[in-house]
Protein backbone atom coordinates (compact mmCIF):
# COMPACT_ATOMS: atom_id res chain seq x y z
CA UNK A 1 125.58 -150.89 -177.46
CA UNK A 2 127.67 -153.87 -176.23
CA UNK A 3 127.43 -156.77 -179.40
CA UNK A 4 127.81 -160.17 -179.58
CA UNK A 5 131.39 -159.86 -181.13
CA UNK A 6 132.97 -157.45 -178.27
CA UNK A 7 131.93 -160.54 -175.46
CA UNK A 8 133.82 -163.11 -177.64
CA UNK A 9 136.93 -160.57 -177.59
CA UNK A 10 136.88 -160.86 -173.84
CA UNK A 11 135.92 -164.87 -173.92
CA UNK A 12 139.02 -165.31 -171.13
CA UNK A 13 137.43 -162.84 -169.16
CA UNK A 14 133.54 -164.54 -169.24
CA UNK A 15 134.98 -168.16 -169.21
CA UNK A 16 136.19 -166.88 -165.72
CA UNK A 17 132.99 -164.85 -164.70
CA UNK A 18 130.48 -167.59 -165.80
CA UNK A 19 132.91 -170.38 -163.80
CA UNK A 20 132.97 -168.62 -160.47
CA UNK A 21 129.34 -168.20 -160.58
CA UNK A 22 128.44 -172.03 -161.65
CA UNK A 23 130.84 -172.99 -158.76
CA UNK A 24 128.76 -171.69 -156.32
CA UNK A 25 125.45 -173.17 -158.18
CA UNK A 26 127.60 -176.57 -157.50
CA UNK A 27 128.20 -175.98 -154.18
CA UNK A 28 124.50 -175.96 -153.09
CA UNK A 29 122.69 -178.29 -155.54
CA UNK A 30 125.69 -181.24 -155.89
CA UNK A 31 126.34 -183.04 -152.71
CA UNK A 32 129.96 -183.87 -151.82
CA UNK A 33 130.72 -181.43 -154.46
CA UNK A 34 134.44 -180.72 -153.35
CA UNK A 35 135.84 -183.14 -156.67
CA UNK A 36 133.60 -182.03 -158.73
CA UNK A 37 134.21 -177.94 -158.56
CA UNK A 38 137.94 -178.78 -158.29
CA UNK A 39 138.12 -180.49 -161.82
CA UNK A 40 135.77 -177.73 -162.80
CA UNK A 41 138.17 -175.04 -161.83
CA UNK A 42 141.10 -176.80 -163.23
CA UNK A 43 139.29 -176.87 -166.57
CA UNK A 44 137.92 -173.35 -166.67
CA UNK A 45 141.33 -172.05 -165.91
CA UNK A 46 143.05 -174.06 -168.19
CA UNK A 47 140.23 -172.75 -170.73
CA UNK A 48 141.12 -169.13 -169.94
CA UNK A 49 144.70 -169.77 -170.93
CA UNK A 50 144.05 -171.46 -174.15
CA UNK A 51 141.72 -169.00 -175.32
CA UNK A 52 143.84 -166.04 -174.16
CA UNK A 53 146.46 -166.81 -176.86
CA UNK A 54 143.87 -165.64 -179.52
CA UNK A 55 143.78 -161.94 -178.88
CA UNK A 56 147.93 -162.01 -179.36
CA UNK A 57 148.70 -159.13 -181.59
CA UNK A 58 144.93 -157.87 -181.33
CA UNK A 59 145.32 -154.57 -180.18
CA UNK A 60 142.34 -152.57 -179.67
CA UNK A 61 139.11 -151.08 -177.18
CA UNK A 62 136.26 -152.42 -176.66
CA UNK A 63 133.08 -152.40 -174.90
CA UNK A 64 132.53 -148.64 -174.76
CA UNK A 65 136.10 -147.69 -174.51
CA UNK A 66 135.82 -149.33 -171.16
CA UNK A 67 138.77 -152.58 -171.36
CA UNK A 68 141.39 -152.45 -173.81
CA UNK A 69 143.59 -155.68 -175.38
CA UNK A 70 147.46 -155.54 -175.38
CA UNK A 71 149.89 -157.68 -175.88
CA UNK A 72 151.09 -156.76 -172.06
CA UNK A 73 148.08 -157.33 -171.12
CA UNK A 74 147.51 -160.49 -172.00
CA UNK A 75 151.12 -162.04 -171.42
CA UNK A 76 150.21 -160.59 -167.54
CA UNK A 77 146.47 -161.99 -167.47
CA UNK A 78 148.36 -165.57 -168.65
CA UNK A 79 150.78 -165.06 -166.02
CA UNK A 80 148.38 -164.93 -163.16
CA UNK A 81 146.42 -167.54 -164.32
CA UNK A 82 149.41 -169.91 -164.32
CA UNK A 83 149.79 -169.35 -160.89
CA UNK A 84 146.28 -169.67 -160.35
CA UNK A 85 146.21 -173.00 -161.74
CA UNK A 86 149.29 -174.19 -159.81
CA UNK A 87 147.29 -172.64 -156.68
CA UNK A 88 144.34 -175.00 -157.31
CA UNK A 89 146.40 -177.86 -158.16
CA UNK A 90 148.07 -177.61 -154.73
CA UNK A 91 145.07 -176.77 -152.95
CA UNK A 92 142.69 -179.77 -152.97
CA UNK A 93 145.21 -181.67 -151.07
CA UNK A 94 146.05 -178.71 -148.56
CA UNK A 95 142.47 -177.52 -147.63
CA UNK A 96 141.46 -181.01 -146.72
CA UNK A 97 144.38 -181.73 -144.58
CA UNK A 98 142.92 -178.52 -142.85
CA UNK A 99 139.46 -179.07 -142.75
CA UNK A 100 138.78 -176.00 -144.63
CA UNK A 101 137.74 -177.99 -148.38
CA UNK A 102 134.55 -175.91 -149.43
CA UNK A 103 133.45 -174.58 -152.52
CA UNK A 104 133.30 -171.17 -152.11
CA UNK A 105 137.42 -171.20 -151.53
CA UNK A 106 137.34 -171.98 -155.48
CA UNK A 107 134.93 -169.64 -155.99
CA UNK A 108 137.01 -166.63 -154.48
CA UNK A 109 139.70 -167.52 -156.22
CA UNK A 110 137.82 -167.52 -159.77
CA UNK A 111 135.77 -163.81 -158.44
CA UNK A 112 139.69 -162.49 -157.67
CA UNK A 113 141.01 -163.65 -160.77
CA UNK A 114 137.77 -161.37 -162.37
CA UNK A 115 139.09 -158.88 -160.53
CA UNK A 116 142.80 -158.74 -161.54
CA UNK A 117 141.17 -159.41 -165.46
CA UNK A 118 139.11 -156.01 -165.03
CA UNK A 119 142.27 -154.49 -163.79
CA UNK A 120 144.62 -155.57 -166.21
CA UNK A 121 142.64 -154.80 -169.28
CA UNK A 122 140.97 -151.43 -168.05
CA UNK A 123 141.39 -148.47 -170.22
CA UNK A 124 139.08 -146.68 -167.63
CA UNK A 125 140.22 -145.74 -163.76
CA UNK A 126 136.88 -146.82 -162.59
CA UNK A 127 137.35 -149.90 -164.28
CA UNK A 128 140.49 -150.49 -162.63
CA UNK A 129 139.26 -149.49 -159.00
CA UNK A 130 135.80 -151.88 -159.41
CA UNK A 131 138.61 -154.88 -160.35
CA UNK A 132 140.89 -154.02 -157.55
CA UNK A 133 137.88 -153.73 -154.68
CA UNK A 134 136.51 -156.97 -156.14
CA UNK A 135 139.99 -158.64 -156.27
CA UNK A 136 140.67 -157.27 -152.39
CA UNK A 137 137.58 -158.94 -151.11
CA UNK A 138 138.41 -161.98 -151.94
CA UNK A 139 141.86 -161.67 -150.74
CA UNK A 140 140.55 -160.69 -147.26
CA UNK A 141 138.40 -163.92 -147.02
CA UNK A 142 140.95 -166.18 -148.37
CA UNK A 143 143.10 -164.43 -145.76
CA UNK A 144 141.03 -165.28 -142.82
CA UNK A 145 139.90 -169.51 -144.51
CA UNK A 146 141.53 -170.72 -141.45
CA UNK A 147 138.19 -169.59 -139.46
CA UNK A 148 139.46 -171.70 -136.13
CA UNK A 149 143.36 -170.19 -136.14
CA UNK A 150 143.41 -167.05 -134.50
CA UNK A 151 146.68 -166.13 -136.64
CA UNK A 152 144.73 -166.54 -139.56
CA UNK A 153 141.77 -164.18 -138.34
CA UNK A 154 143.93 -161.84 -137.18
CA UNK A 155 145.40 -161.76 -140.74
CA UNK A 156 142.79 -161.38 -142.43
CA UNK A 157 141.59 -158.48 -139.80
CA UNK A 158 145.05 -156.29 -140.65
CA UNK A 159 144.84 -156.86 -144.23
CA UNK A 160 140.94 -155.21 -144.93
CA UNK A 161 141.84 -152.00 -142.01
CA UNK A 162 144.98 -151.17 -144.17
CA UNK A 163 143.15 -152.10 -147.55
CA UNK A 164 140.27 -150.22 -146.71
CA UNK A 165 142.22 -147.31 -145.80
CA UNK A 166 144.59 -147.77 -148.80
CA UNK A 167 141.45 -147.77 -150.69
CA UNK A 168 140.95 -144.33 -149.49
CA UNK A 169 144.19 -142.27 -151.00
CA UNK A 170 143.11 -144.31 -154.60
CA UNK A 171 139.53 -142.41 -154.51
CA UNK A 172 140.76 -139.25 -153.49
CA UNK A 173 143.91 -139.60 -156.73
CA UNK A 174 141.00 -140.37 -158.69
CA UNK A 175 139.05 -137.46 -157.54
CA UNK A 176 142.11 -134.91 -158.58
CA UNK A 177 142.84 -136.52 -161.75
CA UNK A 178 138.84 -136.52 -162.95
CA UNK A 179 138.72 -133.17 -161.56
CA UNK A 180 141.93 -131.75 -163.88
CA UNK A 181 140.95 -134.20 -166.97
CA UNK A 182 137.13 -134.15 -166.79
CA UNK A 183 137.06 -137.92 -167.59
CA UNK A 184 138.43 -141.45 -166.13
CA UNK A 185 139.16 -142.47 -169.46
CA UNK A 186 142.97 -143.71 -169.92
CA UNK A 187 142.98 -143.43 -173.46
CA UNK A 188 141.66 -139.57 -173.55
CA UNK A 189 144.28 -139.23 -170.92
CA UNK A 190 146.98 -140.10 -172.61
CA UNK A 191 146.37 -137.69 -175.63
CA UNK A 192 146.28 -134.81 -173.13
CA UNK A 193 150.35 -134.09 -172.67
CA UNK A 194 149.67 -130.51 -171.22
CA UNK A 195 148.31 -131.95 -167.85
CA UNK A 196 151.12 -134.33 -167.08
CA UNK A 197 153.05 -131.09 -165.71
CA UNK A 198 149.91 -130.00 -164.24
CA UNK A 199 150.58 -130.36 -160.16
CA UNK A 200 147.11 -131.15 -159.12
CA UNK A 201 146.76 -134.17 -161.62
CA UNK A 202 150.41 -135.16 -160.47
CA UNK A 203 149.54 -135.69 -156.81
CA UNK A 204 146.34 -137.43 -157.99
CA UNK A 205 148.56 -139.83 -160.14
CA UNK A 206 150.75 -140.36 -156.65
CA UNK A 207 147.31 -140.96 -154.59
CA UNK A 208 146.00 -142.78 -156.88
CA UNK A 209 149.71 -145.20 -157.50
CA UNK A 210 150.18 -145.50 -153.64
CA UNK A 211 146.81 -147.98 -153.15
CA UNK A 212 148.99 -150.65 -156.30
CA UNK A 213 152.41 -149.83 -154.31
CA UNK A 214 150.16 -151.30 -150.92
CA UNK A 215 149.64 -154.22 -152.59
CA UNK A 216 152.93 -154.76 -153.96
CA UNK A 217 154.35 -154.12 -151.19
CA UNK A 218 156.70 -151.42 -151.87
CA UNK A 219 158.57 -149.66 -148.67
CA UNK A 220 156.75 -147.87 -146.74
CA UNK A 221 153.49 -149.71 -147.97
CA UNK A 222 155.01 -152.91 -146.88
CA UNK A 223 153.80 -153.24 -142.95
CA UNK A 224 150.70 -155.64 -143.77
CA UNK A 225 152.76 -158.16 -145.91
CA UNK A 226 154.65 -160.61 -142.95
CA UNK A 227 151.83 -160.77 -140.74
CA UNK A 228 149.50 -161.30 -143.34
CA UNK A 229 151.51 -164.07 -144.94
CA UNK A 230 151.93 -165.91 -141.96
CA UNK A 231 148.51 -165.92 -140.58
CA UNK A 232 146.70 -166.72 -144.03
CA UNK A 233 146.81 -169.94 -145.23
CA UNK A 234 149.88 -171.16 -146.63
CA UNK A 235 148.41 -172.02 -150.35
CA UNK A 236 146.70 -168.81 -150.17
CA UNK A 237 150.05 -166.50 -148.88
CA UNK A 238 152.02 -168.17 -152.31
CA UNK A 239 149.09 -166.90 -154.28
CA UNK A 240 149.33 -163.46 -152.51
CA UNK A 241 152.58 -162.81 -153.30
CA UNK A 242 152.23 -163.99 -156.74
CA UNK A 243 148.81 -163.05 -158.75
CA UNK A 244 148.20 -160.45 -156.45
CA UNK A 245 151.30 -158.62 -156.66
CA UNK A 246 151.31 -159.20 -160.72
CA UNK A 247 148.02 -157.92 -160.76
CA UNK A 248 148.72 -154.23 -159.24
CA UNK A 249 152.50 -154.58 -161.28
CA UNK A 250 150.09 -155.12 -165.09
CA UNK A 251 147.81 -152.53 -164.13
CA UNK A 252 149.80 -149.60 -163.09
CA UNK A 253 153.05 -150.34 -165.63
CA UNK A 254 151.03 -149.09 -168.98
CA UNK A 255 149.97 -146.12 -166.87
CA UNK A 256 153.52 -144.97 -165.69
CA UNK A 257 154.71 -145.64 -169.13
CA UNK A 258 152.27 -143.76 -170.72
CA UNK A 259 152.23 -140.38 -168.45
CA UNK A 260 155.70 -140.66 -168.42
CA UNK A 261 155.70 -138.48 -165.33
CA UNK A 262 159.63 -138.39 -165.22
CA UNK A 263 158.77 -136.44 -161.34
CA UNK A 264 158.14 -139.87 -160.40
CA UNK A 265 161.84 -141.28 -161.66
CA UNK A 266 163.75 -140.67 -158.43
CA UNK A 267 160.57 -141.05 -155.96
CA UNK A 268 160.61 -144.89 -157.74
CA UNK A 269 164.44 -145.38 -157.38
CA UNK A 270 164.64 -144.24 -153.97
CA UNK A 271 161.38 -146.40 -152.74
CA UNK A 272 163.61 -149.33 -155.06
CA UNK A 273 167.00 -148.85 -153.13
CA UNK A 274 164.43 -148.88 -149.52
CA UNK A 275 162.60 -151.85 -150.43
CA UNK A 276 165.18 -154.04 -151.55
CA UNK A 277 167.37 -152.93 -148.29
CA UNK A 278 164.16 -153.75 -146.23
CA UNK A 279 163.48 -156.75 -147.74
CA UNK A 280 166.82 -158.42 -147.81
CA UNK A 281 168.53 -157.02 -144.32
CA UNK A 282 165.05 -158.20 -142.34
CA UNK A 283 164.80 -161.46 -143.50
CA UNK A 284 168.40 -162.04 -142.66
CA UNK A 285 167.09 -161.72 -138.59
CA UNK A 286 163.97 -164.88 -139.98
CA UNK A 287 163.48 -167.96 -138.27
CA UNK A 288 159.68 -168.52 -139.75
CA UNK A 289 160.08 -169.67 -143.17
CA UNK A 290 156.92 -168.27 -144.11
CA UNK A 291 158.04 -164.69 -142.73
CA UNK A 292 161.05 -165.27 -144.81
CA UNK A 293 159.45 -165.61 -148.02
CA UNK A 294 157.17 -162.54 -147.14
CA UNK A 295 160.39 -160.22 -146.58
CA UNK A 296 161.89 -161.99 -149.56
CA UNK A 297 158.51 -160.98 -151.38
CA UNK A 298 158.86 -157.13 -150.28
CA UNK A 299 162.51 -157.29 -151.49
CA UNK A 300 161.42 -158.65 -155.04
CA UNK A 301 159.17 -155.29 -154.91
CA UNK A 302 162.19 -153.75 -154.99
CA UNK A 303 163.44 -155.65 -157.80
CA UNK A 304 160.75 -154.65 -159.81
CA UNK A 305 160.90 -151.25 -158.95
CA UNK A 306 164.34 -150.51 -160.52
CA UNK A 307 162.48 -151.52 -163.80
CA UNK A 308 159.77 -148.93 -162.75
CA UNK A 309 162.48 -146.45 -162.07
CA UNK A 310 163.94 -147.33 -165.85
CA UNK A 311 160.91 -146.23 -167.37
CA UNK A 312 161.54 -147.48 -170.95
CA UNK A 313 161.00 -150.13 -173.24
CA UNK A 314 163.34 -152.56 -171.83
CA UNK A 315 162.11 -152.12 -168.36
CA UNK A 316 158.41 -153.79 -169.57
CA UNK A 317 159.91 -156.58 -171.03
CA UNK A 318 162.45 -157.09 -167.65
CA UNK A 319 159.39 -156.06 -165.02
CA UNK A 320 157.22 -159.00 -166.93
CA UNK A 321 159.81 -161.08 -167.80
CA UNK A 322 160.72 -161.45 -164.06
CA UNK A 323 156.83 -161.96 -163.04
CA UNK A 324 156.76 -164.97 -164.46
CA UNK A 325 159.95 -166.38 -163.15
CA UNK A 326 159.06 -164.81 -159.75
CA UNK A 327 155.47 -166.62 -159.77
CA UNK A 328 157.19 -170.29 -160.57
CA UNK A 329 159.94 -170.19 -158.06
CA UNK A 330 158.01 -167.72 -155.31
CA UNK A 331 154.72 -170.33 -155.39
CA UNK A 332 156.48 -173.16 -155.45
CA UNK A 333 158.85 -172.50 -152.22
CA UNK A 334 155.10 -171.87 -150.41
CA UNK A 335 153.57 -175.29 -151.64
CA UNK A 336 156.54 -176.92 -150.41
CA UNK A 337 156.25 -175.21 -147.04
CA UNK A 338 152.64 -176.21 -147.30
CA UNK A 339 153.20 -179.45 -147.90
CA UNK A 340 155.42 -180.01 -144.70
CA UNK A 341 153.22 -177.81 -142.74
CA UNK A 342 151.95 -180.00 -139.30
CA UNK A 343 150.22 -179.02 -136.85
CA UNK A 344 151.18 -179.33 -132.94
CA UNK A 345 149.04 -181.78 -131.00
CA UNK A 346 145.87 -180.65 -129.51
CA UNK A 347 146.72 -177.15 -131.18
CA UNK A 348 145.46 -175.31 -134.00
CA UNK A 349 148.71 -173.45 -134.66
CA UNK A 350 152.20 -174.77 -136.75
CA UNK A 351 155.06 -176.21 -135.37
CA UNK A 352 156.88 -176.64 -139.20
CA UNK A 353 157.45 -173.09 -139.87
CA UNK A 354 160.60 -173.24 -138.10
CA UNK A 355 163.98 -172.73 -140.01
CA UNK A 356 164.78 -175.36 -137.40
CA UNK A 357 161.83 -178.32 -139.11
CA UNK A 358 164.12 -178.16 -142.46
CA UNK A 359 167.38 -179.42 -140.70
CA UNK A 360 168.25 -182.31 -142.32
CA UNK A 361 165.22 -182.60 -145.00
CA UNK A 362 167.51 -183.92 -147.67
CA UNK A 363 167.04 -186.79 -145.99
CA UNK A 364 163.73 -187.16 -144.37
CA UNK A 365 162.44 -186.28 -148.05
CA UNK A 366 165.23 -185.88 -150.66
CA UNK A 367 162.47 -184.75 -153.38
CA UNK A 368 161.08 -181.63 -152.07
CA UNK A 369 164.14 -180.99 -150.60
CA UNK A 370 165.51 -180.90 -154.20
CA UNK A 371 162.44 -178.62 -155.07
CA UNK A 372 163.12 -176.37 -152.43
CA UNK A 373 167.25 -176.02 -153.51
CA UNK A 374 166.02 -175.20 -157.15
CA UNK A 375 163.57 -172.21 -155.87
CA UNK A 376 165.98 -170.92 -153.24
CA UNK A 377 169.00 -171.10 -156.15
CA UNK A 378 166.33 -169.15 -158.64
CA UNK A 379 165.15 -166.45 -156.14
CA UNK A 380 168.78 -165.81 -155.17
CA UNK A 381 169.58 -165.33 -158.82
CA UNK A 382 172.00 -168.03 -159.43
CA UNK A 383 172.48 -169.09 -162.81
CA UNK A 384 170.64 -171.11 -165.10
CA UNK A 385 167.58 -170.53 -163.28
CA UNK A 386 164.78 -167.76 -164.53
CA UNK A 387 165.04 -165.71 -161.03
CA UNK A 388 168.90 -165.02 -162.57
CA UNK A 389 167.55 -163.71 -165.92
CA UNK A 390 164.91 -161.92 -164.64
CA UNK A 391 167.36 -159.74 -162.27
CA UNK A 392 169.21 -159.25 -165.42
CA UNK A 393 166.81 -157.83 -167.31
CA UNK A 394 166.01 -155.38 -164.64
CA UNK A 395 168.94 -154.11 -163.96
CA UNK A 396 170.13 -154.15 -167.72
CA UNK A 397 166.61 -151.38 -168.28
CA UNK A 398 168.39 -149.81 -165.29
CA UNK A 399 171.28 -149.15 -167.19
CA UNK A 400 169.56 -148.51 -170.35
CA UNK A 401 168.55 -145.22 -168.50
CA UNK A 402 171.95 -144.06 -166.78
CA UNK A 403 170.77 -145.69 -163.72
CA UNK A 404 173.93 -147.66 -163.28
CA UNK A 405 174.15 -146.29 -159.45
CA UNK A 406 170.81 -148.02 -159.11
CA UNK A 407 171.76 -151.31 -160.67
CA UNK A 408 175.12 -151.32 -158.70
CA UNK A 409 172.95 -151.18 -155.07
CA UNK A 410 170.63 -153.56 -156.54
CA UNK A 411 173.11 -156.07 -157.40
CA UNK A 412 175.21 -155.46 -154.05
CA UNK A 413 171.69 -155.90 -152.09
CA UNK A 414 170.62 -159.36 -154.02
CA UNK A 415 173.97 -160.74 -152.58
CA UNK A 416 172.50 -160.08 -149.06
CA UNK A 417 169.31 -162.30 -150.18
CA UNK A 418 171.78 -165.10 -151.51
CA UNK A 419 172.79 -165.34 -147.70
CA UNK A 420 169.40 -166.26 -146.36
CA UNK A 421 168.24 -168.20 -149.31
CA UNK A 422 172.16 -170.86 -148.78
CA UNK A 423 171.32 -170.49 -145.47
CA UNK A 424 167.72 -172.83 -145.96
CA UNK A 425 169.98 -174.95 -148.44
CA UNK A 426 172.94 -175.82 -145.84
CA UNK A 427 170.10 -176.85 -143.21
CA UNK A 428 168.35 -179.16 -145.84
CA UNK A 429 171.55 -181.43 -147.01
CA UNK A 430 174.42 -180.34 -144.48
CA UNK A 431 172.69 -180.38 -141.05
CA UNK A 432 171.58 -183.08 -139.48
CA UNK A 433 167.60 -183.22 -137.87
CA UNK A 434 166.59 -183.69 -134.56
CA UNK A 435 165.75 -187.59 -133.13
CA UNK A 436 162.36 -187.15 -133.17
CA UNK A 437 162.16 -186.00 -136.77
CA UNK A 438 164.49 -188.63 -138.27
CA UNK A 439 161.46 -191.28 -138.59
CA UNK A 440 158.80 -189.01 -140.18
CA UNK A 441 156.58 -189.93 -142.15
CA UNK A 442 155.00 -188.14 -145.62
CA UNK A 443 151.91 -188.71 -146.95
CA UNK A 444 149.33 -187.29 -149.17
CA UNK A 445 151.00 -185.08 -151.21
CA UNK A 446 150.55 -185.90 -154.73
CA UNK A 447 148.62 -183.12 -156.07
CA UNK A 448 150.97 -180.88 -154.03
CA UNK A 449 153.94 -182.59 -155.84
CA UNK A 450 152.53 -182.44 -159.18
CA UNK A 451 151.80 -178.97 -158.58
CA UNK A 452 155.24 -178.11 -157.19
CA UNK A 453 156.62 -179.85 -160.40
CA UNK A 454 154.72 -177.62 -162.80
CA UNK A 455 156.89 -174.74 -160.88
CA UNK A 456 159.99 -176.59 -161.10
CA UNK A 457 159.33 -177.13 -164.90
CA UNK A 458 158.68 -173.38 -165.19
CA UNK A 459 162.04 -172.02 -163.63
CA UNK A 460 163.97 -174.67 -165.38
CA UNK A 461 162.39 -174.23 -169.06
CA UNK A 462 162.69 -170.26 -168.42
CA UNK A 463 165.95 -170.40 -167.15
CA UNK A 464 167.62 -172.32 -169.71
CA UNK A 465 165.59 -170.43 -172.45
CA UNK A 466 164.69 -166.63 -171.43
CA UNK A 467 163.73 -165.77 -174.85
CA UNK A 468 161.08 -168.34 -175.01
CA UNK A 469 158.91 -166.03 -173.04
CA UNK A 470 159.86 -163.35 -175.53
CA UNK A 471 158.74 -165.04 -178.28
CA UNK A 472 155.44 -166.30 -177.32
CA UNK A 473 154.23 -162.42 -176.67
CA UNK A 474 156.17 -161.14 -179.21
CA UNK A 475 158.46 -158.55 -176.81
CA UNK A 476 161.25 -157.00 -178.82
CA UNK A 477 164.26 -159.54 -177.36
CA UNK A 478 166.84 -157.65 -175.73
């Protein structure tokens, strides 16, 4: 029987639960309730951070054997709710320029957030799929917010027919593995070393990983991510790429580590080597900046996937280590694409995706030109910045584990990246802009810039001090 005590050891998780549930009590009984369920949201995510810091060192399962507390866990359920909160700090000013500021937007976000929590902290494969379906839904609706942009319904329309049929291959793995095991339960699982050479349960461990590789977007499962990206709204495509992706990269990473299914080493290098060669040789051919960042997204799956490759202790503290410099410097290159985002007269669609709009931004706006430089600098791994650690680390796990061939094409195909990522640089401060642009005008954007400033501050303080992260979850420092 569930007691009083076990809720309080998930208090992150209910602050989150109750919030997205009072939001949309707010929404119909509070009038011109847009200000109110922002600060709302601000505070209840701020409140799941604080409070998350208590179970630190806690280890243990609760409620049935159903969720279990980790230290991983929790430094990945703090990570996405960073980027949450930078996503709802940029928001407010975003979904009123686009007509599009109602409560339930908040409210999806809070419900997907639930959904990554159940996730993270399941120490039952039910669990997990319930908190990944939940966490999907929302996605698809935040997808397709842009109700009166046919992009962005079109977006939204891709991402549920490939999610729903991803969904499919994760109940038929968890069909194998429950029929092998006789149980969903992780932790009676992982006591059971005989089955992890046992085929059956293999190929329903690969069924079962190849719905979390969808939404990380590793090669092949990458097909949905440009479209997707562009269509949705811009606030929403930085949270995407961020929570999303940290989401399926927390729940899966205990799970590999603890089946150690050393079948799946080269499988993950190989699908590392493809993704980062995807990733980095397509977005060389962009000229949508928000395409860009997607294909710069699917090559950061690749990234991570040399530390999944690694399979040891260092690779958990590189694959986490670089989520958090990956969500400051990822979300903040999409608020500052939001924030310049116009649309064309009498038109519904964008006309400041263009490589061509940031031609001479140094200019037109030296300050989030100077925020763009820093993210572009950190996700090309350049030195002091946390996207430069956070390659380290991987590759370092990589050759931990006699993967130095793997590290070598890793490091070879970041320089590719580098190219694109100078290439948005030299158009900001070296090129000049076009007549018509040279007078513009900015306005409304100081939520966006406070929240692009929080990201800034992140890839800076991470950067010039990787082993803070380290020490606040207590990871072994490398």
């Amino acid at each position: 029987m569930i007691q009083l005590k076990e809720i309080l050891e998930i208090l992150p998780l209910v602050i989150i639960a109750v919030s997205a549930t009072l939001i949309l009590m707010l929404e119909v009984f509070i009038k011109k309730s847009e200000t109110v369920i922002f600060g709302f949201s601000l505070v209840s995510v701020m409140a799941a951070i604080i409070t998350s810091f208590m179970y630190l060192n806690r280890e243990m399962i609760i409620f049935n054997k159903y969720l279990k507390i980790t230290n991983s866990a929790v430094a990945f359920s703090v990570i996405i709710l960073t980027g949450i909160l930078i996503t709802i700090i940029a928001s407010k000013n975003y979904i009123e320029k686009e007509n599009i500021n109602f409560g339930e937007y908040y409210s999806l976000l809070m419900f997907a957030v639930l959904g990554m929590y159940l996730m993270i902290f399941a120490n039952d494969i039910l669990i997990i799929f319930i908190g990944l379906e939940l966490m999907s839904i929302c996605f698809y609706v935040l997808a397709g917010f842009l109700r009166l942009r046919q992009k962005s319904n079109e977006s939204a329309l891709k991402y549920f027919l490939l999610g729903a049929f991803m969904t499919g291959f994760i109940l038929y793995g968890i069909a194998l593995i429950y029929g092998i095991t006789g149980t969903t339960n992780l932790s009676l699982i992982y006591t059971n070393q005989k089955i992890f050479t046992n085929y059956v349960f293999i190929i329903g461990t690969g069924l079962f990983l190849i719905g979390f590789l969808f939404k990380i977007g590793v090669f092949p499962f990458q097909m949905w991510i440009p479209d997707v990206y562009e269509g949705a709204p811009t606030i929403v495509s930085g949270m995407l790429s961020t929570a999303g992706k940290i989401a399926a990269v927390g729940t899966i990473l205990p799970i590999i580590l603890s089946f150690n299914i050393l079948n799946f080493r080269i499988i993950f290098s190989v699908a590392a080597v493809a993704t980062m060669m995807y990733g980095n040789i397509i977005a060389l051919a962009q000229t949508n900046i928000k395409r860009l960042l997607a294909y710069s997204s699917i090559a950061s799956a690749g990234y991570i996937f040399v530390g999944f490759a690694s399979m040891n202790e260092f690779a958990l503290q590189g694959i986490a280590y670089y989520m958090i410099a990956y969500t400051f410097m990822q979300l903040g290159a999409f608020i500052v694409v939001s924030l310049l985002e116009k649309k064309d007269d009498g038109s519904r669609e964008y006309k400041n995706v263009d490589m061509d709009y940031y031609k001479g931004l140094g200019k037109r706006n030296p300050l989030l030109a100077l925020f763009m430089t820093l993210f572009m600098f950190s996700l090309a791994g350049i030195p002091p910045f946390a996207g430069f650690w956070g390659k380290y680390y991987l590759f370092y796990a990589a050759i931990q584990s006699n993967l130095i061939w793997l590290s070598v094409i890793g490091i070879l195909l970041s320089l590719i990246g580098v190219y694109y990522y100078l290439k948005i640089i030299v158009y900001m401060w070296f090129t000049d802009s076009s007549e018509e642009l040279a007078g513009e005008q900015f306005s409304n954007m100081g939520l966006g810039i406070t929240a692009t400033g929080l990201a800034v501050a992140g890839t800076l303080v991470f950067g010039v001090d990787p082993n803070l992260f380290f020490r606040i979850f207590k990871f072994i420092v490398m």
